[in-house]
Protein backbone atom coordinates (compact mmCIF):
# COMPACT_ATOMS: atom_id res chain seq x y z
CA UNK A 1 40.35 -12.63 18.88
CA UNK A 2 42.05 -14.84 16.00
CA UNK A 3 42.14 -18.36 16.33
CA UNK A 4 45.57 -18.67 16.44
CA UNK A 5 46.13 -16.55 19.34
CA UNK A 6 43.79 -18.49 21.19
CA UNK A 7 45.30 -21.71 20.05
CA UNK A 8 48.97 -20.64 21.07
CA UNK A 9 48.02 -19.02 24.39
CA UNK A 10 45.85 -22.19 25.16
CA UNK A 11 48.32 -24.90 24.33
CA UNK A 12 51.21 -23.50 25.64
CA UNK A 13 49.60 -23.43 29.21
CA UNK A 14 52.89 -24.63 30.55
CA UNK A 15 54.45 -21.60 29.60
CA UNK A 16 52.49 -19.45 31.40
CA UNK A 17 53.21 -21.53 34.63
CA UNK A 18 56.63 -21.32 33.95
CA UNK A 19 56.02 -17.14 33.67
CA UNK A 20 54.80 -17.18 37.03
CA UNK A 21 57.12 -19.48 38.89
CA UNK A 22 59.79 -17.29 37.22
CA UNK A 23 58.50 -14.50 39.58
CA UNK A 24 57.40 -16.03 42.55
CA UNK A 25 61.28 -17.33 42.84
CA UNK A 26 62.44 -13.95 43.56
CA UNK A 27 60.87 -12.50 46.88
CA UNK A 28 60.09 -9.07 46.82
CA UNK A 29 58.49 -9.05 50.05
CA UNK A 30 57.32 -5.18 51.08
CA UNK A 31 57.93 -3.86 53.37
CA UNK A 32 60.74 -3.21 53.02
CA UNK A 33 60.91 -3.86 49.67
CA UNK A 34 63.47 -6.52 48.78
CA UNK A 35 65.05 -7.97 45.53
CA UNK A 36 63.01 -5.44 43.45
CA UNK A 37 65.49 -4.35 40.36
CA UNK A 38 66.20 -8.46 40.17
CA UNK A 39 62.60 -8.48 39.57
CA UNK A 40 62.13 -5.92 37.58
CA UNK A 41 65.00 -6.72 35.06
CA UNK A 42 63.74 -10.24 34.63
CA UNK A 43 60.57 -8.80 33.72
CA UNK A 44 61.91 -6.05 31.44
CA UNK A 45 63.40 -9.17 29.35
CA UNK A 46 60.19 -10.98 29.81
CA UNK A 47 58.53 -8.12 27.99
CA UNK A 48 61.40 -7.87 25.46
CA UNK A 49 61.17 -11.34 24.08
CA UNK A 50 56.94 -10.42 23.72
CA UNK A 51 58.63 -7.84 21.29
CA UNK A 52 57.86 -4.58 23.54
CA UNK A 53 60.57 -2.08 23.78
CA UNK A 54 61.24 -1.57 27.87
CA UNK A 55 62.80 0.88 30.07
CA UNK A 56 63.38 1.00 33.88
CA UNK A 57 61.80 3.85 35.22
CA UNK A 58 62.76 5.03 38.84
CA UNK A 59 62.01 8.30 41.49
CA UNK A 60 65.54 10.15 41.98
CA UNK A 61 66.92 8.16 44.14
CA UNK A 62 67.22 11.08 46.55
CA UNK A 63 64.04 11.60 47.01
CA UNK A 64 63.37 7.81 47.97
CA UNK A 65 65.96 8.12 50.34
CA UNK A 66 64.33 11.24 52.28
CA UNK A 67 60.74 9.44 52.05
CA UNK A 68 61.91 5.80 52.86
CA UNK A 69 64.83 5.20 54.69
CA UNK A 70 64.62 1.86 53.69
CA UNK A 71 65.02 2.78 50.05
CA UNK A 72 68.85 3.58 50.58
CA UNK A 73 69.78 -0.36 50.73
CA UNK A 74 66.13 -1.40 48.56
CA UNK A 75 65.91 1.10 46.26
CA UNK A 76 62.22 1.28 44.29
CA UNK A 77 61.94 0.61 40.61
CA UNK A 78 59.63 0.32 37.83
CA UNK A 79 59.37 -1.26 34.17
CA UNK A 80 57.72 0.05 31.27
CA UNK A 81 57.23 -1.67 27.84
CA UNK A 82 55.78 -0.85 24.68
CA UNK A 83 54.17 -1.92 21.81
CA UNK A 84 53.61 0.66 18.68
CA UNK A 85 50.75 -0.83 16.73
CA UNK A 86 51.01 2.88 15.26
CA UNK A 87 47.57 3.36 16.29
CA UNK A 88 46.64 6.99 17.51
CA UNK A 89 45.54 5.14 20.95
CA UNK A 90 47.47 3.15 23.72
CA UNK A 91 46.11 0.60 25.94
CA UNK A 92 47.83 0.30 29.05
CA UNK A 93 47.93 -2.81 31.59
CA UNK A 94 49.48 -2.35 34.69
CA UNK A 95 50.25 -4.85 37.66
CA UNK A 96 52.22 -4.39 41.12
CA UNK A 97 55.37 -7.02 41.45
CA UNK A 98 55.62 -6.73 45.36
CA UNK A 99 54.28 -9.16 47.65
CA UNK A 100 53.21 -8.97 51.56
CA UNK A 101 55.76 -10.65 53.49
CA UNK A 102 55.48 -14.37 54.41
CA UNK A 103 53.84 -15.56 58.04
CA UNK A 104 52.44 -19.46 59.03
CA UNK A 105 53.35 -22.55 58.03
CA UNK A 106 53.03 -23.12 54.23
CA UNK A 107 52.12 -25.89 52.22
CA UNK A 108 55.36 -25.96 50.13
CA UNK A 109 57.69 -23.18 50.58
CA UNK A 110 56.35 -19.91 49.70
CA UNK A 111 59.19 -18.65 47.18
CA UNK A 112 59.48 -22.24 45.85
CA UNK A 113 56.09 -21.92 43.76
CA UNK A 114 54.77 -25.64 42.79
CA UNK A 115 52.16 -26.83 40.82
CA UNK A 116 49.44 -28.88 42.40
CA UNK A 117 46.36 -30.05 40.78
CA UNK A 118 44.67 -26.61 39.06
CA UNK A 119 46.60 -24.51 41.48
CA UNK A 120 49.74 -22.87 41.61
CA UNK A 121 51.14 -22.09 45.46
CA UNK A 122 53.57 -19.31 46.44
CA UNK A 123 53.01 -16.08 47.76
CA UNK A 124 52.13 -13.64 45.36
CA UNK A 125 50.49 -16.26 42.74
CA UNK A 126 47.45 -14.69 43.14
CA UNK A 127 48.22 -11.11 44.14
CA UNK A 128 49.26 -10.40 41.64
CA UNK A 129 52.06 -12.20 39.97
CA UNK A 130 49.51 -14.45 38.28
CA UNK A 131 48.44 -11.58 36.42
CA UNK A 132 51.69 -10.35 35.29
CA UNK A 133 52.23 -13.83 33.84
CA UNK A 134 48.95 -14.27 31.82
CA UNK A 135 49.56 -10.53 30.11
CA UNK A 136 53.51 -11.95 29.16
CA UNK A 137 51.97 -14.84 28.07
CA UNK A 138 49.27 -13.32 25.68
CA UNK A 139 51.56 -10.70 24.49
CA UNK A 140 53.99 -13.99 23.34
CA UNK A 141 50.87 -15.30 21.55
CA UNK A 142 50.39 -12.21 19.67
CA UNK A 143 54.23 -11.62 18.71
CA UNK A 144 54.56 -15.16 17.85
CA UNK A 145 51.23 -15.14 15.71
CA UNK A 146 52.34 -12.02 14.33
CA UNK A 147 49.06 -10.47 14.95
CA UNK A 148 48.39 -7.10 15.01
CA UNK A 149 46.50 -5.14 17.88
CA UNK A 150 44.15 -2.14 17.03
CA UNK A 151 45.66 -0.17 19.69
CA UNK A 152 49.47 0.62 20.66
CA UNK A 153 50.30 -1.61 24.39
CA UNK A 154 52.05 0.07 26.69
CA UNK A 155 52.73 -2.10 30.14
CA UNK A 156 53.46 -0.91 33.55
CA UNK A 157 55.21 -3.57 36.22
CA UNK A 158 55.41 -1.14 39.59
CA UNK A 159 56.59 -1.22 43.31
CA UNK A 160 54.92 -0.73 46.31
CA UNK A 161 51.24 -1.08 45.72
CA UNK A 162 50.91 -3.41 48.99
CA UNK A 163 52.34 -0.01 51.19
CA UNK A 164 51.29 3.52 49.36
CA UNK A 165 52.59 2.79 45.97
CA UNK A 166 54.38 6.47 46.23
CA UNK A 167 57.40 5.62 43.88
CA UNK A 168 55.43 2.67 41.82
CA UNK A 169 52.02 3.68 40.16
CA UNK A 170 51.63 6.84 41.99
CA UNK A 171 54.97 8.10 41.16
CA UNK A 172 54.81 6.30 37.63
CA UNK A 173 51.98 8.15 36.57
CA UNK A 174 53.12 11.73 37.44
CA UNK A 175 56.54 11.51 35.92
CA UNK A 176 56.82 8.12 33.87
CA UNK A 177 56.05 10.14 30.73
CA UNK A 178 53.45 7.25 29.55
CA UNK A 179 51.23 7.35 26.59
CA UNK A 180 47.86 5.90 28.27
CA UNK A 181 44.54 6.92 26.54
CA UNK A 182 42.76 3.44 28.49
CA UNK A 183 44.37 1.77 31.29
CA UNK A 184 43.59 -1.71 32.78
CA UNK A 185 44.91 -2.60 36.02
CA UNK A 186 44.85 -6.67 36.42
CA UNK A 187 43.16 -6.96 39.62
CA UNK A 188 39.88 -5.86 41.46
CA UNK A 189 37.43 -8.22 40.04
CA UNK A 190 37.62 -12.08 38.53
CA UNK A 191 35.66 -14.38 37.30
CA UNK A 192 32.66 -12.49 35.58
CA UNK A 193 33.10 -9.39 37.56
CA UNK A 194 35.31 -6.89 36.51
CA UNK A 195 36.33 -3.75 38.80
CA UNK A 196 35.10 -0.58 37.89
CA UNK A 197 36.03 0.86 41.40
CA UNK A 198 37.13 0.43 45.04
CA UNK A 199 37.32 1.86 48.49
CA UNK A 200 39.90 4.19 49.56
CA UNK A 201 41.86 3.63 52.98
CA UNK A 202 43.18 5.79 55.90
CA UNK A 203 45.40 4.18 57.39
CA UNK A 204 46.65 5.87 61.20
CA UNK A 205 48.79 4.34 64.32
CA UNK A 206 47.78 5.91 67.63
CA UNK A 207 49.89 6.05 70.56
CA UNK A 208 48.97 6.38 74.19
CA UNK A 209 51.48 8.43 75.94
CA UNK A 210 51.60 7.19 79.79
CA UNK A 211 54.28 6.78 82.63
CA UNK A 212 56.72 3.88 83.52
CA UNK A 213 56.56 3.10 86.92
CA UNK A 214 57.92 -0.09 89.09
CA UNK A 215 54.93 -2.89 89.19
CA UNK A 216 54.84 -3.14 93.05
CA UNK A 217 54.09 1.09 92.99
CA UNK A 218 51.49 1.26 89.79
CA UNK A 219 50.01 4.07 91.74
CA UNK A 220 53.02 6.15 90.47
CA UNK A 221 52.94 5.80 87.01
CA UNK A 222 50.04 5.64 84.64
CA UNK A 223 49.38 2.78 82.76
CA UNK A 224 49.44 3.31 78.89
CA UNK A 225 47.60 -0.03 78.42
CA UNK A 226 44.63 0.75 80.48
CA UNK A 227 43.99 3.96 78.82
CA UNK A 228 44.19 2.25 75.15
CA UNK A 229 41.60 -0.38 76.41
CA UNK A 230 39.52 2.87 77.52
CA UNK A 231 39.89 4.36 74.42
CA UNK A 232 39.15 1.47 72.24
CA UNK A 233 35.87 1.23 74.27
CA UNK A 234 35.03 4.95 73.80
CA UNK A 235 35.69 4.37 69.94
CA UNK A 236 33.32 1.82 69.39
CA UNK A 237 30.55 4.79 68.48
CA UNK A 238 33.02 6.13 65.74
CA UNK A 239 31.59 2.74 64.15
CA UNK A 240 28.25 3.00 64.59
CA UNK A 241 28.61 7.03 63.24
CA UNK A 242 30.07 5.67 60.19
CA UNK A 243 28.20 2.16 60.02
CA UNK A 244 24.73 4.31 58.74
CA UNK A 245 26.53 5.46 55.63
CA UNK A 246 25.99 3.61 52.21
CA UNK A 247 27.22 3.06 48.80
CA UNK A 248 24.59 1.29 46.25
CA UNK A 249 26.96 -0.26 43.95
CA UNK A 250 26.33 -1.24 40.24
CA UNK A 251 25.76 -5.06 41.03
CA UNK A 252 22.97 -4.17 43.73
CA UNK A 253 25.96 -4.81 46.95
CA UNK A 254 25.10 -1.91 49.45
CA UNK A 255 28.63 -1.24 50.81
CA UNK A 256 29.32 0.61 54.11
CA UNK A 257 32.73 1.99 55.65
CA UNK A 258 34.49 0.04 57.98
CA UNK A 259 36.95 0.54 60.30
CA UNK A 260 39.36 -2.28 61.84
CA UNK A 261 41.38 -1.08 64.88
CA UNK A 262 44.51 -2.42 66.08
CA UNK A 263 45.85 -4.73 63.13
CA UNK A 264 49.52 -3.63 64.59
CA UNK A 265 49.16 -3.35 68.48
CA UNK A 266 52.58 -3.12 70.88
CA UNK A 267 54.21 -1.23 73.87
CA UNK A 268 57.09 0.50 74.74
CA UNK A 269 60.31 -1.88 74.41
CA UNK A 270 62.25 -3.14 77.51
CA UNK A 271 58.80 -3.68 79.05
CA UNK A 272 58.57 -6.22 82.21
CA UNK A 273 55.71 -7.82 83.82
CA UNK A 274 57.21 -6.26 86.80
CA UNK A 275 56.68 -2.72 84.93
CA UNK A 276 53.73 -0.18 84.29
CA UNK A 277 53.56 0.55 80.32
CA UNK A 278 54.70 4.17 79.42
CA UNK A 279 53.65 3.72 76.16
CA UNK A 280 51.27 1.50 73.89
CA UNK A 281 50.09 1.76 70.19
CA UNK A 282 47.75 0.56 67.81
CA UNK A 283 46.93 0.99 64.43
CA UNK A 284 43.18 2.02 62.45
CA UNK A 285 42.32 0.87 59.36
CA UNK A 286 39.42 3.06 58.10
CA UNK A 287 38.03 1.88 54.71
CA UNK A 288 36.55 5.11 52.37
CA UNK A 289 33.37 4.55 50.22
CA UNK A 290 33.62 5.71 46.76
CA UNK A 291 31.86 9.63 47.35
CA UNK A 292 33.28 9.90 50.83
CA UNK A 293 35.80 12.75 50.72
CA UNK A 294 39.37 11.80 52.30
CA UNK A 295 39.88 14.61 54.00
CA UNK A 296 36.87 14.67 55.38
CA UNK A 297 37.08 11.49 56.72
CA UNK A 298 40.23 11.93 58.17
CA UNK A 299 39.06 15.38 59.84
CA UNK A 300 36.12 13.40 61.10
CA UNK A 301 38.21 10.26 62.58
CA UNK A 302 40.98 12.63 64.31
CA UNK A 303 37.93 14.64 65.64
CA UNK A 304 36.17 11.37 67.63
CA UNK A 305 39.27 10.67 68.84
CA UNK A 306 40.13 14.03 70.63
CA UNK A 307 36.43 14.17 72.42
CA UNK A 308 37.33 10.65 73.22
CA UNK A 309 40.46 11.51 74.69
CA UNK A 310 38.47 14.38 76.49
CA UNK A 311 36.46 12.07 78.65
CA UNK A 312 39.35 9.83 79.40
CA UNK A 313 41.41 11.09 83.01
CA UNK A 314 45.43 12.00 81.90
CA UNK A 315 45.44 10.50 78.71
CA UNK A 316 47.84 12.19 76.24
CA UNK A 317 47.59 11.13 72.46
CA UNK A 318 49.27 10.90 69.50
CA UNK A 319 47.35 10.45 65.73
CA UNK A 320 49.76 9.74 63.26
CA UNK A 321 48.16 9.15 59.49
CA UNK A 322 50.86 6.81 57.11
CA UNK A 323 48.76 5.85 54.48
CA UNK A 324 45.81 7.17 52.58
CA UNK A 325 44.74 6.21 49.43
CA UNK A 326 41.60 7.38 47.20
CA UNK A 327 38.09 5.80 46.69
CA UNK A 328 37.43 5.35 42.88
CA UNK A 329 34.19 4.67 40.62
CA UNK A 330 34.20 5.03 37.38
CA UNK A 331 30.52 4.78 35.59
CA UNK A 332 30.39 1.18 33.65
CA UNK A 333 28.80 2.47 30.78
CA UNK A 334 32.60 4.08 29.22
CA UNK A 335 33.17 2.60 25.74
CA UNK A 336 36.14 1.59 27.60
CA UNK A 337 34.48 -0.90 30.01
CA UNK A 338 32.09 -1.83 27.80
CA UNK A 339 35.31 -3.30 25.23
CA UNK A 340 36.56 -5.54 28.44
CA UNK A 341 33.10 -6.58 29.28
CA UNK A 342 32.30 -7.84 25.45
CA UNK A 343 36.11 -9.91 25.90
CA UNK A 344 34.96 -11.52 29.37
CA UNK A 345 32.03 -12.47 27.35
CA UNK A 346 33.36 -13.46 24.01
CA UNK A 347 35.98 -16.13 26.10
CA UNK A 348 33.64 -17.11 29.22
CA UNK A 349 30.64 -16.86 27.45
CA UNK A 350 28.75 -15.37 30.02
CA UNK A 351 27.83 -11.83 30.27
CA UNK A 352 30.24 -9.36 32.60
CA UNK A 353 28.75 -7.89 35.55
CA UNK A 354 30.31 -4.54 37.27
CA UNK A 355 32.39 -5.01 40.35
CA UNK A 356 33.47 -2.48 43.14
CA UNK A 357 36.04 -4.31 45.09
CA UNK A 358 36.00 -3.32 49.12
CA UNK A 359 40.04 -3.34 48.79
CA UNK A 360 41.82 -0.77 47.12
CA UNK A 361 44.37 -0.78 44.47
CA UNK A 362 46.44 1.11 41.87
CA UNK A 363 43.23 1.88 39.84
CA UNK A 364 42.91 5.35 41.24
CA UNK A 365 46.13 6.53 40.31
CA UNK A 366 45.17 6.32 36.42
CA UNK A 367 41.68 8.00 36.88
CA UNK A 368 43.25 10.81 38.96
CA UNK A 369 46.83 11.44 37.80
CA UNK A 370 45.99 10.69 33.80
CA UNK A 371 42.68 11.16 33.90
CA UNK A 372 41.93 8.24 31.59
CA UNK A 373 38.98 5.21 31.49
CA UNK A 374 39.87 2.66 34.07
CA UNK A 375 39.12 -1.29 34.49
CA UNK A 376 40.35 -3.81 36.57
CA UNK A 377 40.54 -7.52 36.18
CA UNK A 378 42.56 -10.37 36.98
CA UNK A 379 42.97 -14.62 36.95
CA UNK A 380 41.15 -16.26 40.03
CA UNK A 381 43.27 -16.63 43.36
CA UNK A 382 42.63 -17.93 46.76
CA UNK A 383 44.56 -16.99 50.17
CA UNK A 384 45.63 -13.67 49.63
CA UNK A 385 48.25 -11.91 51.90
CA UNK A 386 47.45 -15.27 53.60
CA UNK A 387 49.01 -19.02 54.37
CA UNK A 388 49.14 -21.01 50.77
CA UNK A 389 48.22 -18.38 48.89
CA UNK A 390 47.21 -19.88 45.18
CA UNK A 391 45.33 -19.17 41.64
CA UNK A 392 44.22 -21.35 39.40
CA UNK A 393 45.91 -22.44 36.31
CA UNK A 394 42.92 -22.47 34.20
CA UNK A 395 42.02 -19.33 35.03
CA UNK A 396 45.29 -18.01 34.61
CA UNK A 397 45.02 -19.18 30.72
CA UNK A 398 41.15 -18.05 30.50
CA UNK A 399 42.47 -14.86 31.62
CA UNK A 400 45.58 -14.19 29.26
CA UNK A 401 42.71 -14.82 26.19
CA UNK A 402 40.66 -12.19 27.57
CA UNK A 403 43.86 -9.71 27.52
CA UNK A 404 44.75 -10.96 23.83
CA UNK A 405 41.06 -10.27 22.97
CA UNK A 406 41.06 -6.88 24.63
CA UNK A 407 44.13 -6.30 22.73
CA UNK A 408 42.95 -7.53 19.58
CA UNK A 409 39.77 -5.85 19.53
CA UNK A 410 40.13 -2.35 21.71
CA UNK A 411 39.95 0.06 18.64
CA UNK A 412 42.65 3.08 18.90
């Protein structure tokens, strides 16, 4: 990387912070997806004063309707800029700009992002607004040094990684008409790892079908909540089936599935204490190792829960799958990975080791849709989805010179 990128990105820290409080401000909490084409204009201009051309790219607006009913009054959108070099190659960088919405008691208020000591608090700081700031803020460095990357840019800001991502990346990447020969999505992996994979996820919400009844004559109903507690007991050997599969991953981690019931648990409305529960629900999430099939999994999951059922007196229910997204690894010996790992260790000095992050993310959608090399790697955050979520400001810098330098030094 030239000197003088490095110098500009490094003393105009302040600008980066600035970047990122920019975003933060605007709350595009999802679901249901709020405030998103405020967003995404201020970032198109954020990427037009970097010197990229930009474009707002959005699913028919029909079709969001149908999928998301939500969509009519929020509707999804997505920027794209880019950079000619006029190299034959394109690097892309992509980031999500929606946040999980706010719970707890904060620190300072989560939308009003402030600066304290290394850290910057608001929700989405760290996932994964702090990214999108440190990539604006090296792609100023290299328009205002006037320096020329190796490679054409091409950036992608989407919606709705944090639900399915089915009119961001996913969309994006089937009908966004980009130009990606290398894409690196700016999350997955900090510090000296950097991502080259993830688990996939099921998610499913099962509901126990019962009868209402008066609470002085429970004998004539049948009691929704008992059977779930049943069922939840009968489903504990759906872990230990899955619990004896393995994934050796590059960095020596041996990674097994997982499987987390009832993150969203509730019963039918109007409910009493004087009342027997017709109805109660709870939701699955099953993590997917990279080489687990999907489908399989799913087959397998719906399966344990029907002989479960089986055993269980009168119990009628109801699998419903709303989310499912891919397990990705990509080998760490690509030329591609191998460029990112030489910038982690030209700026941190310390050699890169390969990451494959037991979240998921928009990763997959490049490997499978484009069928391109694949990265991920992002600035250092603490409290995700969680109460004073933060990253650090030196990291945020540390990592907008490793974006310059994979810029700078990616040959196309």
């Amino acid at each position: 990387m030239s000197h003088a990128v490095d110098r500009y990105i490094t003393r105009n820290a302040r600008r980066a912070v600035a970047l990122l409080q920019d975003t933060v401000r605007i709350p595009t909490e999802n679901p249901p997806g709020v405030r998103y084409i405020e967003c995404a204009r201020l970032l198109a201009s954020q990427l037009k004063n970097a010197g990229l051309e930009t474009r707002l790219v959005a699913a028919p607006a029909a079709a969001q309707r149908r999928a998301l009913p939500e969509a009519s009054a929020n509707p999804r959108t997505n920027v794209v800029g880019f950079l000619d070099a006029g190299a034959r190659r394109t690097l892309h960088f992509n980031a999500h700009y929606d946040v999980v919405p706010v719970s707890g008691k904060w620190k300072f208020g989560p939308f009003e992002p402030r600066r304290s000591g290394d850290w910057i608090y608001g929700r989405g700081t760290s996932d994964m607004k702090g990214s999108i700031a440190a990539l604006i803020h090296a792609l100023e460095a290299v328009s205002a040094t006037r320096s020329r990357p190796h490679c054409n840019i091409e950036v992608s800001f989407t919606a709705d990684e944090e639900t399915d991502s089915r009119f961001g990346a996913d969309w994006l990447t089937r009908h966004g008409r980009l130009r990606a020969d290398y894409a690196l999505v700016m999350e997955g992996a900090t510090g000296r790892s950097i991502c080259c994979g993830h688990n996939g996820c099921l998610w499913f919400e099962i509901s126990i079908v019962g009868k209402s009844a008066h609470g002085s004559t429970p004998e004539r109903g049948v009691n929704a909540l008992e059977q779930l507690a049943v069922l939840l007991v009968e489903l504990q050997s759906y872990k230990k089936l899955i619990g004896t599969r393995t994934f050796n991953a590059p960095d020596g981690r041996v990674m097994r599935p997982t499987v987390n019931f009832g993150g969203v648990f509730g019963g039918n409305t109007g409910g009493k204490v004087n009342t027997v529960p017709g109805l109660a629900s709870f939701t699955v999430d099953r993590r997917v190792l990279p080489g687990e099939d999907t489908a399989t999994a799913e087959r397998e999951f719906r399966e344990c829960v029907a002989a479960a059922a089986r055993r269980i007196p009168d119990i009628r229910v109801r699998v419903e799958k709303f989310t499912e997204s891919v397990a990705l690894f990509s080998p760490p010996d690509t030329p591609f990975f191998q460029s990112v790992a030489s910038s982690l260790r030209r700026v941190r000095r310390t050699p890169a080791v390969p990451w494959v992050a037991s979240g998921f993310n928009d990763m997959h959608f490049f490997s499978r849709n484009l069928g391109i090399p694949v990265a991920g790697y992002g600035p250092a955050g603490e409290n995700d989805h969680g109460v004073d979520e933060r990253v650090s400001v030196k990291d945020l810098i540390t990592v907008s010179r490793i974006y310059a330098d994979v810029m700078l030094t990616l040959r196309g």
